[in-house]
PDB file of N, CA and C in Angstrom:
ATOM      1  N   UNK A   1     131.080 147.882  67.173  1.00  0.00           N
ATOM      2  CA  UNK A   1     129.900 147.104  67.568  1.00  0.00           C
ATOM      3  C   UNK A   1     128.651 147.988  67.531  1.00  0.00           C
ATOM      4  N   UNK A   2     128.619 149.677  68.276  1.00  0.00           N
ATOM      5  CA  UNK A   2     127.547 149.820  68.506  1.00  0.00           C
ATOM      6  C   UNK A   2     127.267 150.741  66.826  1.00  0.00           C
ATOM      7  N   UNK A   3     128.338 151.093  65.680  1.00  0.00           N
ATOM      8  CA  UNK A   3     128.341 150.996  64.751  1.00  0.00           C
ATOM      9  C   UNK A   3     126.974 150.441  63.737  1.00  0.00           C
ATOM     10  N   UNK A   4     127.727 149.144  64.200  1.00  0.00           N
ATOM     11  CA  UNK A   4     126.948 148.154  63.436  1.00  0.00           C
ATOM     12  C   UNK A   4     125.458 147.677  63.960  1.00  0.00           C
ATOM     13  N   UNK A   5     125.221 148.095  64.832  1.00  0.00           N
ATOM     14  CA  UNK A   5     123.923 147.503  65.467  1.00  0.00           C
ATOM     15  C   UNK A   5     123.235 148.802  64.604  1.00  0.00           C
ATOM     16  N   UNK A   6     123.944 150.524  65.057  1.00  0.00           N
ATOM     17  CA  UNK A   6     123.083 151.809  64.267  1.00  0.00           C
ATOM     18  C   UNK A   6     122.946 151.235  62.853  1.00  0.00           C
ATOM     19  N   UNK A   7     123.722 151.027  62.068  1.00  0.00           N
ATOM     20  CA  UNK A   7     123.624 150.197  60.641  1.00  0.00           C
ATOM     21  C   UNK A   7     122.218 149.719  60.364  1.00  0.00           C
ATOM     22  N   UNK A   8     122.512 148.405  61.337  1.00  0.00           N
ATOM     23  CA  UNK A   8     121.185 147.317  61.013  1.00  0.00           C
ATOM     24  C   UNK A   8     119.892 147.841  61.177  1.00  0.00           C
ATOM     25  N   UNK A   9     119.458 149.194  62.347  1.00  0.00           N
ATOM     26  CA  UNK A   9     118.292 149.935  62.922  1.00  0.00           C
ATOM     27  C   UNK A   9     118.231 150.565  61.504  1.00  0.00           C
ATOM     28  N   UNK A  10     119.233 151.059  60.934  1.00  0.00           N
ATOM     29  CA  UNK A  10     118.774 152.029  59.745  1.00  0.00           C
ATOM     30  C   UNK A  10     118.293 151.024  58.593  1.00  0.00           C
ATOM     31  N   UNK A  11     119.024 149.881  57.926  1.00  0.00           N
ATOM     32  CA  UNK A  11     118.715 149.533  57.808  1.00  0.00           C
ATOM     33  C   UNK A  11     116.613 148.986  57.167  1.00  0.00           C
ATOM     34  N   UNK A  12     116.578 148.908  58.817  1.00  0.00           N
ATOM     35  CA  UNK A  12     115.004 148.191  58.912  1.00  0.00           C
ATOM     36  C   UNK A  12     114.368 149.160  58.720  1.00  0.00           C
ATOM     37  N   UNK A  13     114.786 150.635  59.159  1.00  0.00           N
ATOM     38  CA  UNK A  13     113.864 151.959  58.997  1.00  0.00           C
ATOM     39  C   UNK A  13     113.777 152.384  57.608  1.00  0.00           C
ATOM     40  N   UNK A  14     115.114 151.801  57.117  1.00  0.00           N
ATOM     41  CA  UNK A  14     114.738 152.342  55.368  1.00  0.00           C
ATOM     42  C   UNK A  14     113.587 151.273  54.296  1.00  0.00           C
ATOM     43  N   UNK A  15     114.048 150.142  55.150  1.00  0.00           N
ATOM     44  CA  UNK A  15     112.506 149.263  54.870  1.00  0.00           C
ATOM     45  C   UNK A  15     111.481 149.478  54.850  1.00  0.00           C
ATOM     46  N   UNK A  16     111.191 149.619  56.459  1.00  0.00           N
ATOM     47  CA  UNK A  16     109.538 150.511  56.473  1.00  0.00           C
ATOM     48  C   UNK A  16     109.416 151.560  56.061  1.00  0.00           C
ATOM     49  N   UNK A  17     109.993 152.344  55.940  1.00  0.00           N
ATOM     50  CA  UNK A  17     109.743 153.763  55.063  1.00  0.00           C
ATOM     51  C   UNK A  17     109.611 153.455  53.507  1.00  0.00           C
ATOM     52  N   UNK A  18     110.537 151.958  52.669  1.00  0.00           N
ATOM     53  CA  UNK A  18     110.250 151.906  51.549  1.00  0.00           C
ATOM     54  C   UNK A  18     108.619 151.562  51.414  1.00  0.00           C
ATOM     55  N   UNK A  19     107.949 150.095  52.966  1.00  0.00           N
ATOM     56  CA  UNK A  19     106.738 149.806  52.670  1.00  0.00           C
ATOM     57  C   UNK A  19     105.225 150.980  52.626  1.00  0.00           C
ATOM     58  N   UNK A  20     105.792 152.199  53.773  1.00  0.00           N
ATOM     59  CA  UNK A  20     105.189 153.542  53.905  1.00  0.00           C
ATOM     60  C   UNK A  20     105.143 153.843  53.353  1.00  0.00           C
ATOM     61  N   UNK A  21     106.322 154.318  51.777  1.00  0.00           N
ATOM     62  CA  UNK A  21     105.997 154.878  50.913  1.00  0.00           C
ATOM     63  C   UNK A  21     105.348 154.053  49.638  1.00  0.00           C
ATOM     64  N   UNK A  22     105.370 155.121  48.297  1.00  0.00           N
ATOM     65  CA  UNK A  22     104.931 154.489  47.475  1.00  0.00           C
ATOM     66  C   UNK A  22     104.993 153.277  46.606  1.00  0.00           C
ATOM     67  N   UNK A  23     106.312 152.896  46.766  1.00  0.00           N
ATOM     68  CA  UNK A  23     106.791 151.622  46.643  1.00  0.00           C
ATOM     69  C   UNK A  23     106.500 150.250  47.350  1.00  0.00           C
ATOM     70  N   UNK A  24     105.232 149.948  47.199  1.00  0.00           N
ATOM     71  CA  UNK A  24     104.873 148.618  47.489  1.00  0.00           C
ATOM     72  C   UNK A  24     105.221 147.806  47.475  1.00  0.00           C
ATOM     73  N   UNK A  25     105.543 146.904  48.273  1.00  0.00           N
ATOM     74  CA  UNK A  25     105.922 145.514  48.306  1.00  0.00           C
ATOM     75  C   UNK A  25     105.054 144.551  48.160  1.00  0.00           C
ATOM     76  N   UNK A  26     104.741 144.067  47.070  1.00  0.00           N
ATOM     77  CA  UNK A  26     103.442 142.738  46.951  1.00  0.00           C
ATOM     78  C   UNK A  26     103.886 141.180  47.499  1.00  0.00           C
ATOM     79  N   UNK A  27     102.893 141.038  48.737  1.00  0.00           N
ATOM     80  CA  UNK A  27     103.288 139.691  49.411  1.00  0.00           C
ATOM     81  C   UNK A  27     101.944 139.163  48.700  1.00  0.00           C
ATOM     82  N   UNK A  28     102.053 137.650  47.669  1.00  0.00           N
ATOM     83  CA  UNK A  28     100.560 137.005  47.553  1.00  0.00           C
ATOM     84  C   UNK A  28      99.546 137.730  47.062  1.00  0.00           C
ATOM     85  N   UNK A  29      99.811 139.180  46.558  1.00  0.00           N
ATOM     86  CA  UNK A  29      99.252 139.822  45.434  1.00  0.00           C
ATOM     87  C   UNK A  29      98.270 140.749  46.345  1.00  0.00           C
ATOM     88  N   UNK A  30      98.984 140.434  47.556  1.00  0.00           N
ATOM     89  CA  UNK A  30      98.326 142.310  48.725  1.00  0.00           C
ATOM     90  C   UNK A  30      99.249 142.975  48.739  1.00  0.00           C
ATOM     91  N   UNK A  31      99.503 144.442  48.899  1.00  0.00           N
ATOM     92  CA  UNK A  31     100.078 145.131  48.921  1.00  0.00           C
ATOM     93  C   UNK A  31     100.528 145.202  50.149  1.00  0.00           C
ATOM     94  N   UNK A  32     101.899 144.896  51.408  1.00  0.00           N
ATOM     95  CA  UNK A  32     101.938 144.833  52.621  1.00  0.00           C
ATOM     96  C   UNK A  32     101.595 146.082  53.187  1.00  0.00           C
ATOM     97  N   UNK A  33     101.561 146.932  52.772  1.00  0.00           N
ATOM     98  CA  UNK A  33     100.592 148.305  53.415  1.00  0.00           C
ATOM     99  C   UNK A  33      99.550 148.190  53.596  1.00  0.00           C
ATOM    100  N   UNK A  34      98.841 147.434  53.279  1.00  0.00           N
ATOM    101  CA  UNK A  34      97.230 147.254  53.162  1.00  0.00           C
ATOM    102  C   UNK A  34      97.622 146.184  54.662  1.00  0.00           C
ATOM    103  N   UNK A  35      98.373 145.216  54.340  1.00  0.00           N
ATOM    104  CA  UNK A  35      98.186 144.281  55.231  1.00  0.00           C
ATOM    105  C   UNK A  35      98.500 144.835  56.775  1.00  0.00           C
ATOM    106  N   UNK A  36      99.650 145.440  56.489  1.00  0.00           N
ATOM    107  CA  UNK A  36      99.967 146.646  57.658  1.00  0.00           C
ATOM    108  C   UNK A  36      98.695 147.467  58.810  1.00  0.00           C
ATOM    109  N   UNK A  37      97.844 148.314  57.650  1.00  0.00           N
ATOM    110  CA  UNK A  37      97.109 148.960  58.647  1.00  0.00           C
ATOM    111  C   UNK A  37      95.923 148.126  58.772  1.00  0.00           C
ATOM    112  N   UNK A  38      95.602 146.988  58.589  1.00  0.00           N
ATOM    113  CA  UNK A  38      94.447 145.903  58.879  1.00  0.00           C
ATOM    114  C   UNK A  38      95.030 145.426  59.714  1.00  0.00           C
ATOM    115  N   UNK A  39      96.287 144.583  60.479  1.00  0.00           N
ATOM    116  CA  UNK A  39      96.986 144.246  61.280  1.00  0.00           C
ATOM    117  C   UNK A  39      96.528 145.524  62.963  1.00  0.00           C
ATOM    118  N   UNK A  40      96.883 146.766  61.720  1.00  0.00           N
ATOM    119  CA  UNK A  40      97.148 147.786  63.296  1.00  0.00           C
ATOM    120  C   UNK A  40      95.298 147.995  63.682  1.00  0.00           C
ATOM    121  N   UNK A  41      94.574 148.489  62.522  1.00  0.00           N
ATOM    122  CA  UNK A  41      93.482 148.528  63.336  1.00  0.00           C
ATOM    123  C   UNK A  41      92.334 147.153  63.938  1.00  0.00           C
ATOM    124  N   UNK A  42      93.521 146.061  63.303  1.00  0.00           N
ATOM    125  CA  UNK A  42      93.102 144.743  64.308  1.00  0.00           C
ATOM    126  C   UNK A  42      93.240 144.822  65.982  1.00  0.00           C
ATOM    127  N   UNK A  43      94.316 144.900  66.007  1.00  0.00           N
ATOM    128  CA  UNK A  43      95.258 145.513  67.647  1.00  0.00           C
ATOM    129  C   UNK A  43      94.554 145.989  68.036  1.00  0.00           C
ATOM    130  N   UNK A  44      93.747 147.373  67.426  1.00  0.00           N
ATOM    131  CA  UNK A  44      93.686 148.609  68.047  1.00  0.00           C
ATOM    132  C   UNK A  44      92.026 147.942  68.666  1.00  0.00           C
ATOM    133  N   UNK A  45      91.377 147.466  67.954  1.00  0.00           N
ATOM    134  CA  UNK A  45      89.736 146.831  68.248  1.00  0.00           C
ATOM    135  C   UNK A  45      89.926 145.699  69.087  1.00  0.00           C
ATOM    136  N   UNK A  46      91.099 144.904  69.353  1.00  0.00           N
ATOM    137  CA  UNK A  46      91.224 144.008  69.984  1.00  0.00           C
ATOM    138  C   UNK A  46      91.678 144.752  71.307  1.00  0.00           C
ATOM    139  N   UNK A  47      92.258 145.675  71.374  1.00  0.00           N
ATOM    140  CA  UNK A  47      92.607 146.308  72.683  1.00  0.00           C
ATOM    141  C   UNK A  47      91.559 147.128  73.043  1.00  0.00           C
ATOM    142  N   UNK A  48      90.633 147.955  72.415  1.00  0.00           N
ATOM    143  CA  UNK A  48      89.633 148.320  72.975  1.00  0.00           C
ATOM    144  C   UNK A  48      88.869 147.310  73.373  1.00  0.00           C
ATOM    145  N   UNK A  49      88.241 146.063  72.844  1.00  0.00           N
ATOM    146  CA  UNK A  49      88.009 145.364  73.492  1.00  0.00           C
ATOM    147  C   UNK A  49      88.262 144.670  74.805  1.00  0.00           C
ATOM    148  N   UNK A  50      89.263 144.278  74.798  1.00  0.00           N
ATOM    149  CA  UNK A  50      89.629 144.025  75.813  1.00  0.00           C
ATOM    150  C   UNK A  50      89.441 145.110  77.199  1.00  0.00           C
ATOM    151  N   UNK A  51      90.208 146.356  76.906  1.00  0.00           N
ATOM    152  CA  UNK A  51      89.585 147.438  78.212  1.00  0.00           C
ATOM    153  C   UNK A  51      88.285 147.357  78.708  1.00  0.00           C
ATOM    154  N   UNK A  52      86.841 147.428  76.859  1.00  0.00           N
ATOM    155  CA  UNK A  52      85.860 147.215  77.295  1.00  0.00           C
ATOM    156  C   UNK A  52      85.079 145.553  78.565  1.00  0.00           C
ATOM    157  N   UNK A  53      86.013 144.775  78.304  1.00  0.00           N
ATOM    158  CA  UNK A  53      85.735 143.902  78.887  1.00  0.00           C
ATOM    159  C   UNK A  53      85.958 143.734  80.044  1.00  0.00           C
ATOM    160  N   UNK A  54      87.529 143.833  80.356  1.00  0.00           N
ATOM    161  CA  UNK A  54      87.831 144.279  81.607  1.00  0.00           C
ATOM    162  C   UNK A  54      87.458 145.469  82.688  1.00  0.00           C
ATOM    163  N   UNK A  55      86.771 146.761  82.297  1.00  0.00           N
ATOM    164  CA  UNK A  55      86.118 147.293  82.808  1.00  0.00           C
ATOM    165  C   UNK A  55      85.256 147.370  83.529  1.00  0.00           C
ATOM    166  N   UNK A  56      84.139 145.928  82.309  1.00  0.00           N
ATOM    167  CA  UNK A  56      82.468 145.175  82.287  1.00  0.00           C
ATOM    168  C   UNK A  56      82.858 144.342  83.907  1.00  0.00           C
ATOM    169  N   UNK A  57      83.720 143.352  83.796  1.00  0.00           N
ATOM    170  CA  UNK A  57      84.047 142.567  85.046  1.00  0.00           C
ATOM    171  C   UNK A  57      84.701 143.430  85.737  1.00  0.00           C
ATOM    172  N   UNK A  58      85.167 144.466  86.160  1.00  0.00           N
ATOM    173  CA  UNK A  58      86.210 145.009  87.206  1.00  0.00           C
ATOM    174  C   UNK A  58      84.759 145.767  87.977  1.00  0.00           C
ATOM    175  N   UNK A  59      83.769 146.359  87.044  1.00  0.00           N
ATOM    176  CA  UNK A  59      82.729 146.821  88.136  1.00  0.00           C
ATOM    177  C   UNK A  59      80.972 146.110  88.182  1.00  0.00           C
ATOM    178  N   UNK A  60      81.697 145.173  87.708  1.00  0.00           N
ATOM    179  CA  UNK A  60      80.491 144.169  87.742  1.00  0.00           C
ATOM    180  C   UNK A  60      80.220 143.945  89.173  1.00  0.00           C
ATOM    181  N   UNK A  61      78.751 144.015  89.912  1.00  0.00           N
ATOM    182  CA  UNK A  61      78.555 143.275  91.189  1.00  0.00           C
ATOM    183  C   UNK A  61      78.818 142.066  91.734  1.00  0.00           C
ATOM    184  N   UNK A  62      79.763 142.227  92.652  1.00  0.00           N
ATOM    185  CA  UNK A  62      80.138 140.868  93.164  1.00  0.00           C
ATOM    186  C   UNK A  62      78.811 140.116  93.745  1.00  0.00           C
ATOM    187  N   UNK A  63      78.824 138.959  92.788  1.00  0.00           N
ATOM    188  CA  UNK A  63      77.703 137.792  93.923  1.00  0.00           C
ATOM    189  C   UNK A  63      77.349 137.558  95.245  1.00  0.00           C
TER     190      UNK A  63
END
């Protein structure tokens, strides 16, 4: 069992390492690497945002 679960983890890691490397995978004629780090530095601006926001209201003057 726990065999086969290490299997399937390797598996997915030899995936992303194929999309990491130079071997592109074309989804719809983007390269999913491209789509990859637009995804992550989406996250990453959406989570700074968010801190920035929550910050803005956490020391905002109460009414």
């Amino acid at each position: 069992m726990k065999r086969r679960r290490l299997g399937r983890v390797r598996e997915q890691l030899e995936l992303f390492w194929q999309i990491l490397s130079h071997e592109d995978i074309h989804v719809l004629g983007i390269s999913l690497r491209k789509v990859l780090i637009l995804l992550f530095f989406l996250l990453l601006i959406v989570g700074v945002l968010i801190l920035i926001l929550s910050a803005v209201l956490f020391f905002a003057p109460s009414p």
